[in-house]
Each structure stands twice: as C-alpha cells, then as structure tokens.
N, C-alpha and C. Protein backbone atom coordinates (compact mmCIF):
# COMPACT_ATOMS: atom_id res chain seq x y z
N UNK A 1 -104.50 -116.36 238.85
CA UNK A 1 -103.78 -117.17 237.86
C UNK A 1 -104.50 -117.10 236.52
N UNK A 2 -103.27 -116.93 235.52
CA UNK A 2 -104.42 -116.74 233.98
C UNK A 2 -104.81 -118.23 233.16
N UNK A 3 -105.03 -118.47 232.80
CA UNK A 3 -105.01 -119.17 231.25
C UNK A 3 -104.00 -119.50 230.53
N UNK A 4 -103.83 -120.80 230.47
CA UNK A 4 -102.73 -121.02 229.51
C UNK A 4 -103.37 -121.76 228.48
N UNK A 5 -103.17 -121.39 226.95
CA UNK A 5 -103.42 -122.10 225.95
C UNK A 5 -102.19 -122.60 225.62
N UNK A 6 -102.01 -123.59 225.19
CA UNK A 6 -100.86 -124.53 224.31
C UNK A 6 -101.47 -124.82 223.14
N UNK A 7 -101.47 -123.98 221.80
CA UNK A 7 -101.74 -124.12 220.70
C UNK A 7 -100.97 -125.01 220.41
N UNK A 8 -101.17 -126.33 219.39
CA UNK A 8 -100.25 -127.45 218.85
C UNK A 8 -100.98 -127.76 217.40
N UNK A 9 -100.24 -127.41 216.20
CA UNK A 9 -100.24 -127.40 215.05
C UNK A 9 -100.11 -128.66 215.04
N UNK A 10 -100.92 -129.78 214.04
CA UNK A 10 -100.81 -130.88 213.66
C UNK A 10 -99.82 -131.43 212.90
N UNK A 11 -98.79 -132.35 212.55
CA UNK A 11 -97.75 -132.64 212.08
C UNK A 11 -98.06 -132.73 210.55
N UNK A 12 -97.38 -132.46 209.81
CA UNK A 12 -97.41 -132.44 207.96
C UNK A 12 -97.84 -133.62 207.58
N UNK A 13 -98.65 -133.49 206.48
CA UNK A 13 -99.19 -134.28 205.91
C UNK A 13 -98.53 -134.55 204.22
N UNK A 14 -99.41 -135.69 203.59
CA UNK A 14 -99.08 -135.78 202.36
C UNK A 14 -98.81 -134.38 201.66
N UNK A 15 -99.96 -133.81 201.56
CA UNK A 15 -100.18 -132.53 201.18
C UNK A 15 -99.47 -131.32 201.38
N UNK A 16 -99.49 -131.23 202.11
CA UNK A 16 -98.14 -130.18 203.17
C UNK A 16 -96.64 -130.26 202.18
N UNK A 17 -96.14 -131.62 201.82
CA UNK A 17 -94.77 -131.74 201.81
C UNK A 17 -95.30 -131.82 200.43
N UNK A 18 -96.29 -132.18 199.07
CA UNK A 18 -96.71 -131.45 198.20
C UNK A 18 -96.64 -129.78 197.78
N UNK A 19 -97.12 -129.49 199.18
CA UNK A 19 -97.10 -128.14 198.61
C UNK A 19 -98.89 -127.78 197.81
N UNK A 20 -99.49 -128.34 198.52
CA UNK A 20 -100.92 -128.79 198.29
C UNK A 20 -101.58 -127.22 199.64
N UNK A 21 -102.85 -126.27 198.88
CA UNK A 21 -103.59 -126.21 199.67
C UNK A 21 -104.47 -126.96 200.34
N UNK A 22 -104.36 -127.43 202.02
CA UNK A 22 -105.03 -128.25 202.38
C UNK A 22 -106.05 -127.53 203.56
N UNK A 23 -107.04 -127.26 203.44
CA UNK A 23 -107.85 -127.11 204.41
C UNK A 23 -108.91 -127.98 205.10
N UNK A 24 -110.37 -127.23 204.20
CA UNK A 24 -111.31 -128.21 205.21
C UNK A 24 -111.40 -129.99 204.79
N UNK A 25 -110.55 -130.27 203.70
CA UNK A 25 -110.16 -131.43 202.93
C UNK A 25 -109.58 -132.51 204.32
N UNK A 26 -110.59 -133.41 204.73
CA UNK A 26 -109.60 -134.04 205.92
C UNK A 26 -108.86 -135.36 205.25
N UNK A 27 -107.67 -134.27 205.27
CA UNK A 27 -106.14 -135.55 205.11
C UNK A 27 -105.95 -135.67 206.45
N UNK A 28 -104.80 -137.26 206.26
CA UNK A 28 -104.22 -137.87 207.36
C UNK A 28 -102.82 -137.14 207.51
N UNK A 29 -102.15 -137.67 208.49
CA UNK A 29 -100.89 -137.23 208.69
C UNK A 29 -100.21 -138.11 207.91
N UNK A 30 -98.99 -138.01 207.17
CA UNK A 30 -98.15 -138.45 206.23
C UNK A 30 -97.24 -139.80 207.91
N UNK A 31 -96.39 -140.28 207.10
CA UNK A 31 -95.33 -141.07 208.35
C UNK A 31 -94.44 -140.09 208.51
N UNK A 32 -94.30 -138.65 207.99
CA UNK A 32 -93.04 -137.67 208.31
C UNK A 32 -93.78 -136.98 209.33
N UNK A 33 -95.05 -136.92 209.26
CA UNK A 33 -95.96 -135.76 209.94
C UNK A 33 -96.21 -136.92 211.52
N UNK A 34 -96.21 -137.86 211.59
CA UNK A 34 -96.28 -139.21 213.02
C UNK A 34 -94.95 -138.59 213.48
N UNK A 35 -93.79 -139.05 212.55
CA UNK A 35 -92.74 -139.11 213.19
C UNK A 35 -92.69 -137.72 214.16
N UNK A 36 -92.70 -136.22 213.34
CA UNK A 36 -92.85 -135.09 213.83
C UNK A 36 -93.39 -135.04 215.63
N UNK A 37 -94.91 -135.45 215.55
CA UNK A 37 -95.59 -135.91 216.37
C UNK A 37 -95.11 -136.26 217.61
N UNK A 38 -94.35 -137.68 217.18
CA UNK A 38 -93.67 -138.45 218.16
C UNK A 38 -92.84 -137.79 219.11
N UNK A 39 -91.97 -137.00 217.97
CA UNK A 39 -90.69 -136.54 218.70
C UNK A 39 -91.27 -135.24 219.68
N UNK A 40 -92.38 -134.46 219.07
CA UNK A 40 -93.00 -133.43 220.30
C UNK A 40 -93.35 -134.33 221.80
N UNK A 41 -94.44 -135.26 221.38
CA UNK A 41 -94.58 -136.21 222.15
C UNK A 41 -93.44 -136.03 223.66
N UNK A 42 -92.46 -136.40 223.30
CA UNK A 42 -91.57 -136.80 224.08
C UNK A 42 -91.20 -134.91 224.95
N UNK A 43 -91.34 -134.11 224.46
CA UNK A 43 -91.26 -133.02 224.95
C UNK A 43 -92.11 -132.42 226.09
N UNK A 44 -93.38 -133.31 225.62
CA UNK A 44 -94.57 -133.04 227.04
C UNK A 44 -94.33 -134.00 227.84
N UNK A 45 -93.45 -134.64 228.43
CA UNK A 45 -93.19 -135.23 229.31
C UNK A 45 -93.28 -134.90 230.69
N UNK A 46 -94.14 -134.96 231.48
CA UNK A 46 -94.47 -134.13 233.14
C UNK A 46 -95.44 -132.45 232.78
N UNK A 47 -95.27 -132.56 231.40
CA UNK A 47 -96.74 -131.41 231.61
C UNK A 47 -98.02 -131.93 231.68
N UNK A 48 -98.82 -131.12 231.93
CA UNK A 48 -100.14 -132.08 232.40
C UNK A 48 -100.95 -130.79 231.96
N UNK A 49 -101.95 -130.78 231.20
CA UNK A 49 -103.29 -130.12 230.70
C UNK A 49 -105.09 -130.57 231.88
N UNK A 50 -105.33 -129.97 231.67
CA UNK A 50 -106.69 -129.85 232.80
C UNK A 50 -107.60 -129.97 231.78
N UNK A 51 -107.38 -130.06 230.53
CA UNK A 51 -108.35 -130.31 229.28
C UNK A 51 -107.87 -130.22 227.96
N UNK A 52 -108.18 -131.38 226.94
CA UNK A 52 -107.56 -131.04 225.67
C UNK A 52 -108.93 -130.78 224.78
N UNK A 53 -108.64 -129.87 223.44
CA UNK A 53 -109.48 -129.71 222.94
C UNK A 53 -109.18 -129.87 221.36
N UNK A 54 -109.73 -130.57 220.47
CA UNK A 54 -109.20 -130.40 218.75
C UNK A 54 -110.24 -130.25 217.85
N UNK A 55 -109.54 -130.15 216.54
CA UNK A 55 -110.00 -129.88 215.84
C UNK A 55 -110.51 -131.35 215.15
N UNK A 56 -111.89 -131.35 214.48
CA UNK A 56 -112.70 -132.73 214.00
C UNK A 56 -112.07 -133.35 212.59
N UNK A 57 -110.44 -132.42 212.43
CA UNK A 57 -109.98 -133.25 211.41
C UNK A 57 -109.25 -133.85 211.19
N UNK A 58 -109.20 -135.06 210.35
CA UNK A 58 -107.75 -136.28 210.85
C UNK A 58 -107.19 -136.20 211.44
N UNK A 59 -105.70 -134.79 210.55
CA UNK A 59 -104.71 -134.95 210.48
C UNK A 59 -104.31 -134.29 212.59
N UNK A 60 -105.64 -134.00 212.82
CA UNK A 60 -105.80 -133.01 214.19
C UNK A 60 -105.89 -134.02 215.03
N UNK A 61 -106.99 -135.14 214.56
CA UNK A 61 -107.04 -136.05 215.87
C UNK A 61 -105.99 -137.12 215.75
N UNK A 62 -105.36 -137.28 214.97
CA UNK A 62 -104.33 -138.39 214.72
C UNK A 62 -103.30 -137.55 215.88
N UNK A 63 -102.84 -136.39 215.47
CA UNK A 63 -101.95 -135.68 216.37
C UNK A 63 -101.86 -135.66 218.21
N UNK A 64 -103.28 -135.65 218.01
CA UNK A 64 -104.17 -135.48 219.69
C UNK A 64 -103.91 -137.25 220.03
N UNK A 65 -104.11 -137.87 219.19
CA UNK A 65 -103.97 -139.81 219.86
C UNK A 65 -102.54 -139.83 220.10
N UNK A 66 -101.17 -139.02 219.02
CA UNK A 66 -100.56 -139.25 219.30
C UNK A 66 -99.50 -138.68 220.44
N UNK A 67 -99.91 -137.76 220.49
CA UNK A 67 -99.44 -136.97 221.87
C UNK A 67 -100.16 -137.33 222.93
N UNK A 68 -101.93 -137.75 223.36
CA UNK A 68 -102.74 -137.77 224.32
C UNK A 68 -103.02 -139.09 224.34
N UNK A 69 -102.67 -139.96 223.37
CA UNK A 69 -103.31 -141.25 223.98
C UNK A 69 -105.19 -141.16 223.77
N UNK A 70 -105.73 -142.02 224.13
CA UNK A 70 -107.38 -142.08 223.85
C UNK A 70 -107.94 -141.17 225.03
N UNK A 71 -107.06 -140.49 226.02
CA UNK A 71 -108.23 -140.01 226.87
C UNK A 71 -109.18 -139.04 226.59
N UNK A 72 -110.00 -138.19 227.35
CA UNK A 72 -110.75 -137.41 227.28
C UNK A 72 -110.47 -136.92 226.67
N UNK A 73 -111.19 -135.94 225.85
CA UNK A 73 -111.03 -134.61 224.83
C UNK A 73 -112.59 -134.10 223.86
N UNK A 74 -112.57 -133.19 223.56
CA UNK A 74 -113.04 -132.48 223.28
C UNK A 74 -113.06 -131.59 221.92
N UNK A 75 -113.87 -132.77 220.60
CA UNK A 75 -113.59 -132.15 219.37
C UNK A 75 -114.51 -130.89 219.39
N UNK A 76 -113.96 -129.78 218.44
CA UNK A 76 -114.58 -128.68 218.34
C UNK A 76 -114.65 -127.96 216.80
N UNK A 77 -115.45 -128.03 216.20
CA UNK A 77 -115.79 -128.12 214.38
C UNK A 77 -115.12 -126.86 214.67
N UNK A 78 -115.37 -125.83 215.19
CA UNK A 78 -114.99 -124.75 214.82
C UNK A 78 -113.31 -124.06 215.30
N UNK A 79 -112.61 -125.03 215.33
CA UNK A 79 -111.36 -124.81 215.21
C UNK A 79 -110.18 -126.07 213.77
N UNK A 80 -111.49 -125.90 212.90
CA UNK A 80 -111.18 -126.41 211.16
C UNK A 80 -110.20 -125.30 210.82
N UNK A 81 -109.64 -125.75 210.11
CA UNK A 81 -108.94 -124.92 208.98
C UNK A 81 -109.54 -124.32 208.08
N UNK A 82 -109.06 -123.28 207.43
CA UNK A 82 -109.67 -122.41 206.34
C UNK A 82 -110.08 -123.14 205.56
N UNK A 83 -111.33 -122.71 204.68
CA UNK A 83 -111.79 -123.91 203.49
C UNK A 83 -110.65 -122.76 202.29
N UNK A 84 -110.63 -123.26 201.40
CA UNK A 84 -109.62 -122.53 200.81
C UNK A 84 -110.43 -122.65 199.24
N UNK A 85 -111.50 -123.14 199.27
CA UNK A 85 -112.25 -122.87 198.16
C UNK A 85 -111.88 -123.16 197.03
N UNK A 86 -111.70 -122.93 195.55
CA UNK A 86 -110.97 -123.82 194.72
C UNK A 86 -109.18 -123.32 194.69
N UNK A 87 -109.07 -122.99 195.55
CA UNK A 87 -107.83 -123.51 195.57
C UNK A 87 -107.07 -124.92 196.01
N UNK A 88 -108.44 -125.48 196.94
CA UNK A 88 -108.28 -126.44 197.95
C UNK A 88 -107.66 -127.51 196.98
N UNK A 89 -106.43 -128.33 197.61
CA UNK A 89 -105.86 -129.53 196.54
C UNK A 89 -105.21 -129.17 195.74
N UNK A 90 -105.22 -127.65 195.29
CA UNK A 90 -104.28 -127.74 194.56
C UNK A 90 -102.88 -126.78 195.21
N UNK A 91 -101.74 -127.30 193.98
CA UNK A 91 -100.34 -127.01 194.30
C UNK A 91 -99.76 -125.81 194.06
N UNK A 92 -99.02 -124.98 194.49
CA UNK A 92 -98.57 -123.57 194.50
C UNK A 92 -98.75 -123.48 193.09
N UNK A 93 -97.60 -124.26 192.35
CA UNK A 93 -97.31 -123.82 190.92
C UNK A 93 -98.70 -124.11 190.31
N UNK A 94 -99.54 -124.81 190.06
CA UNK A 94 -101.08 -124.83 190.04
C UNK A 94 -102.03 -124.01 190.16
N UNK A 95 -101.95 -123.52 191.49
CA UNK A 95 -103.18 -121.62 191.69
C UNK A 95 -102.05 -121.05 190.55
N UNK A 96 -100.99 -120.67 190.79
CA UNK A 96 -100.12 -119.79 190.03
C UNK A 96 -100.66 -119.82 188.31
N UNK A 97 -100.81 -120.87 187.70
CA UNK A 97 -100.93 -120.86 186.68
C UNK A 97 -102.71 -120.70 186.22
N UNK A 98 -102.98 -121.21 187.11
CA UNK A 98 -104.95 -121.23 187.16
C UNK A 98 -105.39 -119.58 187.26
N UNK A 99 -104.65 -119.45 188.41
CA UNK A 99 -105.44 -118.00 188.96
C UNK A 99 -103.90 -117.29 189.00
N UNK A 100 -103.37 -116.85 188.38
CA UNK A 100 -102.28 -115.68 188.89
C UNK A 100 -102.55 -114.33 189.37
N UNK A 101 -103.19 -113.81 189.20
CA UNK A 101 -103.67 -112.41 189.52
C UNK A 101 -104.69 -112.69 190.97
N UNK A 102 -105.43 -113.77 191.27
CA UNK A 102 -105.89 -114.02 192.49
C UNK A 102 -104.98 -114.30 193.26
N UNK A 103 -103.87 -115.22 193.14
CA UNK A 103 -103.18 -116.04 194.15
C UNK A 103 -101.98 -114.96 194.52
N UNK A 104 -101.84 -113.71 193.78
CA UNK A 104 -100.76 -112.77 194.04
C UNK A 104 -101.48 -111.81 195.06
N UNK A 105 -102.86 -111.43 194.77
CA UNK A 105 -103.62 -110.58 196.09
C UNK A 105 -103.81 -111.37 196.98
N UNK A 106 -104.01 -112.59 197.07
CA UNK A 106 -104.20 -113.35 198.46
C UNK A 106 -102.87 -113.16 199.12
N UNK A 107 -101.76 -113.55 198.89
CA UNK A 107 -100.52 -113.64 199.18
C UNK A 107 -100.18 -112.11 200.05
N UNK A 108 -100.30 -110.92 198.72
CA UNK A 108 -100.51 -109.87 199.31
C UNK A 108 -101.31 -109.42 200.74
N UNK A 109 -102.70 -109.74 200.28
CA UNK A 109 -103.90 -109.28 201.81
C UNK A 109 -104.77 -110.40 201.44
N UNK A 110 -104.51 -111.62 202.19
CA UNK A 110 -106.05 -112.56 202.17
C UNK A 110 -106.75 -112.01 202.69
N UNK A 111 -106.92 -110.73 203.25
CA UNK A 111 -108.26 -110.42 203.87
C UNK A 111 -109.27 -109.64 202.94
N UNK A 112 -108.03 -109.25 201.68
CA UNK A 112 -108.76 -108.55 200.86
C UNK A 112 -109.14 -109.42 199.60
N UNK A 113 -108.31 -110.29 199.34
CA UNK A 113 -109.00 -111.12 198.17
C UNK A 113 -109.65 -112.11 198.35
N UNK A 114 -111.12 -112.32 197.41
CA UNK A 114 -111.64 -113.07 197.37
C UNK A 114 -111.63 -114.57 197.00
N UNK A 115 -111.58 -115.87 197.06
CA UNK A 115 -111.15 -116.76 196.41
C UNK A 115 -112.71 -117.40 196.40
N UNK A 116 -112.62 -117.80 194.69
CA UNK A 116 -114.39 -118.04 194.69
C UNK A 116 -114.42 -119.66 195.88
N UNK A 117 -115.70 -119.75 196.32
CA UNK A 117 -116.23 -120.51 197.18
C UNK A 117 -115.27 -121.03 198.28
N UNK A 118 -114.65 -119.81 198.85
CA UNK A 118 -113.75 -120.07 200.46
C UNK A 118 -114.30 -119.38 201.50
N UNK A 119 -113.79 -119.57 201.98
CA UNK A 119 -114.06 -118.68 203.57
C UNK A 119 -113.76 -117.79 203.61
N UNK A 120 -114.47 -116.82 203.44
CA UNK A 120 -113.86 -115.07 203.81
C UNK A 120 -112.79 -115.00 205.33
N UNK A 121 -111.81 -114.77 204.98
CA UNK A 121 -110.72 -114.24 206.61
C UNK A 121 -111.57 -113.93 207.98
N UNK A 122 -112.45 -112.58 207.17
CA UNK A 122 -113.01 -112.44 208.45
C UNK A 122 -114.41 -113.44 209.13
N UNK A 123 -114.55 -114.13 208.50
CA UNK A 123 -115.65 -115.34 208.98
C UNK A 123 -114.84 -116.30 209.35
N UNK A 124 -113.53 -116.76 208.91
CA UNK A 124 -113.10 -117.39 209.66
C UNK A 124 -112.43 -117.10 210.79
N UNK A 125 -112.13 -116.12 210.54
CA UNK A 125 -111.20 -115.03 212.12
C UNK A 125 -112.51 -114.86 213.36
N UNK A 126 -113.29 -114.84 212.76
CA UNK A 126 -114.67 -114.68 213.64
C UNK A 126 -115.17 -115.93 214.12
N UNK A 127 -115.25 -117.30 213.57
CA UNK A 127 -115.33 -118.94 213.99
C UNK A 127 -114.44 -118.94 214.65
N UNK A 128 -113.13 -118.63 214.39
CA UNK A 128 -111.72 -119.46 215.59
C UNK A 128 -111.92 -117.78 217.00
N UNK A 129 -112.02 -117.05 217.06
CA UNK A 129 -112.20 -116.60 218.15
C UNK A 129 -113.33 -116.68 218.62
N UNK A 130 -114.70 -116.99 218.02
CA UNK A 130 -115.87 -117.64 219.01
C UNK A 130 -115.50 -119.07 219.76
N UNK A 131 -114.99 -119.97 218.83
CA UNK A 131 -114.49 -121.20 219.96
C UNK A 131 -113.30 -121.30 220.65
N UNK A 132 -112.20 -120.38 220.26
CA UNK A 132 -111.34 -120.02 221.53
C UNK A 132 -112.12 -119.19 222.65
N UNK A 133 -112.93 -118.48 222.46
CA UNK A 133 -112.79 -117.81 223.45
C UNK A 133 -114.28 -118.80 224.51
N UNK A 134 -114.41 -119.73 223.75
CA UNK A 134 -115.73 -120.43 224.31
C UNK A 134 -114.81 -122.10 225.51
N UNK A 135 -114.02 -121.76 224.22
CA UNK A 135 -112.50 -122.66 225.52
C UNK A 135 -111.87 -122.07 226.72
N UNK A 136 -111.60 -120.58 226.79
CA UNK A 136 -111.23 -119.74 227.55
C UNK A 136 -112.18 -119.70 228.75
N UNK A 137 -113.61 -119.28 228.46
CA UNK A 137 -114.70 -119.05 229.44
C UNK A 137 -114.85 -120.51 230.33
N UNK A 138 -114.60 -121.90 229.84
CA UNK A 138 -115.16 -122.94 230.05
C UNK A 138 -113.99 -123.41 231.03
N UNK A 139 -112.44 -122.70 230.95
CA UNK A 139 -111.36 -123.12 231.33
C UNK A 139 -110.76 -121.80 232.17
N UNK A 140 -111.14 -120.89 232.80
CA UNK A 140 -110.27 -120.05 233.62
C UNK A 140 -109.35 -120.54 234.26
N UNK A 141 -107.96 -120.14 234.33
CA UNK A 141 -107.05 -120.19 235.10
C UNK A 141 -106.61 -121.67 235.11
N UNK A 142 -107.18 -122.40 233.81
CA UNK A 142 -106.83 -124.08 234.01
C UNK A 142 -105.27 -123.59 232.27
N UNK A 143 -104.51 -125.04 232.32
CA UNK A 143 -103.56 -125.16 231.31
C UNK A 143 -104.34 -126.37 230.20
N UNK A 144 -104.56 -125.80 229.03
CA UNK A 144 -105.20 -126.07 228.20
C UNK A 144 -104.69 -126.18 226.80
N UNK A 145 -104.54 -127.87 225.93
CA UNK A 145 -103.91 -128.04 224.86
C UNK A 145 -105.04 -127.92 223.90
N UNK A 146 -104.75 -127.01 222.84
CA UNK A 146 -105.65 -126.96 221.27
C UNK A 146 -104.85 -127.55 220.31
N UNK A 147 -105.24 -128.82 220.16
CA UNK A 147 -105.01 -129.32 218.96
C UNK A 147 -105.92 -128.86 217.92
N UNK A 148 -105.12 -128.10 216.59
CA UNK A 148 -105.14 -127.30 215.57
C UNK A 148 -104.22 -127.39 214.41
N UNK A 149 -104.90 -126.28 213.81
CA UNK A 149 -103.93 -126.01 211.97
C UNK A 149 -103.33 -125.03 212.36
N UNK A 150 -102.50 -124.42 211.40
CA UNK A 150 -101.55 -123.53 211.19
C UNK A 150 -102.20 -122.17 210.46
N UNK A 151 -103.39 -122.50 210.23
CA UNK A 151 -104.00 -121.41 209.87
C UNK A 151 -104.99 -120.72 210.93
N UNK A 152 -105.28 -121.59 211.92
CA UNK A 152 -106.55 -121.43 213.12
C UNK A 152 -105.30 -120.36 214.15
N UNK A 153 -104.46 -121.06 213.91
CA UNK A 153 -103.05 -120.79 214.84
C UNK A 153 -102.79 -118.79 214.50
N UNK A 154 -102.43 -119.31 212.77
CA UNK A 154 -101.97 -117.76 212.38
C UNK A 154 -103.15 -116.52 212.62
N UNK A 155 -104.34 -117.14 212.41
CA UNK A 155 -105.25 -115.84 212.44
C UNK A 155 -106.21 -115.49 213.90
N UNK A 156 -105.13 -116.41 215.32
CA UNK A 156 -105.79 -115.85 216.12
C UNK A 156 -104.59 -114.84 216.99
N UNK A 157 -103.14 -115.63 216.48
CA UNK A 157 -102.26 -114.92 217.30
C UNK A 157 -101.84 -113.44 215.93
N UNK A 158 -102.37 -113.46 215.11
CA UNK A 158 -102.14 -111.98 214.03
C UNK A 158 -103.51 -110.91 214.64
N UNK A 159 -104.60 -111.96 215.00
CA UNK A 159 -105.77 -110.69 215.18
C UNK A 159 -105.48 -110.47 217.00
N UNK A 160 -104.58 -110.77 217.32
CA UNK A 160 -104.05 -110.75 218.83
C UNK A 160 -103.41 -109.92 219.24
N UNK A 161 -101.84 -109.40 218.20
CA UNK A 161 -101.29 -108.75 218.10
C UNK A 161 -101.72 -107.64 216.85
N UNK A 162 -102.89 -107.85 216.59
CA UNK A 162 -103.45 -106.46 215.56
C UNK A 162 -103.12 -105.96 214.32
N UNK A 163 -102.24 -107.17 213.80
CA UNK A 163 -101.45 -107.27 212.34
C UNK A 163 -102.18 -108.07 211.56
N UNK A 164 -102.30 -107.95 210.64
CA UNK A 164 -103.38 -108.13 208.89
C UNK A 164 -102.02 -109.07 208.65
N UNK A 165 -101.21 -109.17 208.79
CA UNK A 165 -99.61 -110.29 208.26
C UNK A 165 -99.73 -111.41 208.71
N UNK A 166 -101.05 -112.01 208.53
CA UNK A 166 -101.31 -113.30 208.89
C UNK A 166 -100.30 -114.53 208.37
N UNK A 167 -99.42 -113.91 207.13
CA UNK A 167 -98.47 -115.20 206.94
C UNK A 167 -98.03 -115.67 208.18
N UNK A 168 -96.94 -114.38 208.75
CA UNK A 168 -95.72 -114.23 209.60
C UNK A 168 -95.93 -115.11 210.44
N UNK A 169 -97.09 -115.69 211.15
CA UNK A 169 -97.90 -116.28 212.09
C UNK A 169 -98.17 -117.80 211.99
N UNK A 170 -98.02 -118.33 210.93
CA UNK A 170 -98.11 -119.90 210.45
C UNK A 170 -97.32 -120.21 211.06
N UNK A 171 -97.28 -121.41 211.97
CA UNK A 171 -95.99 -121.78 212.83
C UNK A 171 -95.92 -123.26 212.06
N UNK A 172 -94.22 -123.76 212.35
CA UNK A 172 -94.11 -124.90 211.48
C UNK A 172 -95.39 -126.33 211.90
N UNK A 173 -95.15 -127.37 211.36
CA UNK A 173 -96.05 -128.77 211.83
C UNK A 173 -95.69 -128.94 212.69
N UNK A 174 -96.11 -129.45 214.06
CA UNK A 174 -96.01 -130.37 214.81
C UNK A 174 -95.17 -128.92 215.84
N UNK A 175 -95.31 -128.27 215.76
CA UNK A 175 -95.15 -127.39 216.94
C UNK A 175 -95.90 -126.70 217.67
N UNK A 176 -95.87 -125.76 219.00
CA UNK A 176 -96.46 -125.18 219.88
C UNK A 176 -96.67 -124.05 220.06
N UNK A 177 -97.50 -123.05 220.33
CA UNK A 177 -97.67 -121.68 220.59
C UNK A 177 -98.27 -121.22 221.91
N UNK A 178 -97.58 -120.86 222.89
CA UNK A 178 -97.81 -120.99 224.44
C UNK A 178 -98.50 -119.46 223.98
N UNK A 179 -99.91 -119.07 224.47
CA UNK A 179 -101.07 -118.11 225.08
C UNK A 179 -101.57 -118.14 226.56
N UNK A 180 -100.93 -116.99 227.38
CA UNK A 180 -102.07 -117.22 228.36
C UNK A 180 -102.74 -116.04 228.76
N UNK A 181 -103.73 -115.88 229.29
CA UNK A 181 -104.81 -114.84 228.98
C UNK A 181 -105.36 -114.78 230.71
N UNK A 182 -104.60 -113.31 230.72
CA UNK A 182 -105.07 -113.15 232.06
C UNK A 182 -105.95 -111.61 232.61
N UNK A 183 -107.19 -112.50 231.52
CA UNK A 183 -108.30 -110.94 231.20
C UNK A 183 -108.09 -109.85 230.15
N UNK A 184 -106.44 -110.17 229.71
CA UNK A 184 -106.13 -109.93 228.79
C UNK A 184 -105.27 -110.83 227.99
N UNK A 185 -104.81 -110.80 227.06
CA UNK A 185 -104.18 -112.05 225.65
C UNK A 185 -102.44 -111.13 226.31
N UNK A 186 -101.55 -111.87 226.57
CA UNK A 186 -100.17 -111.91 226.80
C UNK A 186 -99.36 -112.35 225.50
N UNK A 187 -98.42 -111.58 224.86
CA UNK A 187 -97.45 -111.72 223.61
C UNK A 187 -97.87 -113.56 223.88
N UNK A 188 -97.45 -114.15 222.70
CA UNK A 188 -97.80 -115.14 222.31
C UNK A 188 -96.18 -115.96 222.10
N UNK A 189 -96.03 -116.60 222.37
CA UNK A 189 -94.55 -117.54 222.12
C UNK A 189 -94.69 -118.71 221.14
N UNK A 190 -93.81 -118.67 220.24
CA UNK A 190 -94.05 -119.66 219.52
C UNK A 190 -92.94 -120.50 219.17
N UNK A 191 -92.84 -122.01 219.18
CA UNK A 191 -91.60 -123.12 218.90
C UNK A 191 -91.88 -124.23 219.28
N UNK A 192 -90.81 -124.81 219.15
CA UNK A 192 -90.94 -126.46 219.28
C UNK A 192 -90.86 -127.27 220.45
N UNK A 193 -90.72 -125.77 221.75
CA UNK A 193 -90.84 -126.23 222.88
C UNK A 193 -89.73 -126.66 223.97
C-alpha cells in the first residue's frame, strides 16, 4: 500500500482577495477564506488521516483548527510559503509599476529571475521536498493531510511532473491535491474534492 498525501491549500486571506503578494508575511484567514474552510470541512466527512501536518503560519493553522479541530498535529517551518522578498505586501499593479521588467521575468521563469531579498525557487523547491519527503519516510503507507500554501503546493507537484510552469500548479484556496507515492510520486489530482 502507498502513501497518500492530501495536500490542502489554506483558505484566502485579506491579501489574497487584494491581490497582495503574501508569503512568509503571517496573515490570518479573511471571513471569505473561514467560510471557504468550512464548506471543505464538511467534505472530509468519514475520511480519517493517520497524521496531520502544517505549515507554522496563521492563515495554515487557522485552516488545520478549522477542518481538524485542536487534535494532534504537527507544525513544520519548512512547508512556509515563498518569502517573496520585496515584493512581499505588495499589489500586482504595484510590483508592475515598482519593478516592471522584474515582475515580467518572474511571471515568465521564477526560476530564472531574481527578486532582491527572496527565496531563490530552487532553495525553496529544495526546503518543501526535504520536509515532504521527511513526512513521507515518517508515514509509509499511512493517509496523510498537509496543511499548506499554494505555492509549497505548486512547486512540489511542477518539480513532480518535471515542468519549470510552476504557475499552472497553484491550486485555488481552500482546496485539495490528492499524492500518493508508492516508491514512486503517482500523477497528482487536484480540486475541491
């Protein structure tokens, strides 16, 4: 029997519905981003996880109380979101006007542009597959929820399937990405469940 990960993107925040880069910045979940929440909530009804694991930021553990209730779990720093460096906080039309010629190569290849004081792609592609795969080793053959971002999300199921199109891979708030890994990583499913 393999591994099941249940990736679960945290529900939108203030920022989010701004239009705000939000990374290692810990916002809360907005009342649109609860509601979101809620209504997944009701979707795990009779599934049962053998371990949950999140990320140490708000908008992650607000998500995890509200789907899991206070039980057990297992924060893990290294399934944060991208620091996004000075882009962080600010709003599309904002980088656009600050940095245009940066925010058009990121868009293009974040792996190739630099954004002063962020996280290089591949250091962060390299953090979220050291603690997935440190969840994987610790959990064989068990069903396992990661509460996460949408960016931890996009750059493990893009370096999974071997595509640099890390947009394509952002899955909406408050949804799921079923992984299970049976010695090897299985196509990845992604929705609202």
């Amino acid at each position: 029997m393999g591994t099941r990960l249940v990736l679960i993107r945290h529900g939108i925040t203030e920022w989010n519905q701004q239009r705000r880069y939000c990374g290692y910045k810990d916002i809360g979940l907005s009342s649109r981003g609860k509601a979101q929440v809620v209504r997944l909530r009701k979707r795990f009804k009779g599934f049962e996880f053998d371990r949950i694991y999140c990320s140490d930021r708000k908008r992650a553990l607000q998500t995890k109380a509200i789907l899991f209730g206070k039980g057990d779990f297992v924060k893990v720093k290294g399934l944060r979101e991208i620091d996004f460096g000075v882009f962080e906080g600010l709003r599309h039309h904002e980088i656009v006007r600050k940095y245009p010629k940066l925010y058009k190569e990121w868009l293009a290849d974040p792996y190739k542009a630099r954004i002063p004081e962020a996280e290089p792609m591949r250091i962060f592609k390299k953090r979220v597959h050291d603690a997935i795969k440190r969840i994987i080793q610790a959990n064989r053959g068990k069903t396992i929820a990661v509460v996460c971002h949408g960016g931890v999300i996009a750059i493990f199921v893009s370096s999974l399937l071997k595509s640099r199109n890390f947009w394509r891979y952002v899955p909406s708030p408050a949804s799921i990405t079923i992984i299970e890994h049976r010695g090897t990583f299985l196509k990845p499913k992604q929705g609202r469940f």
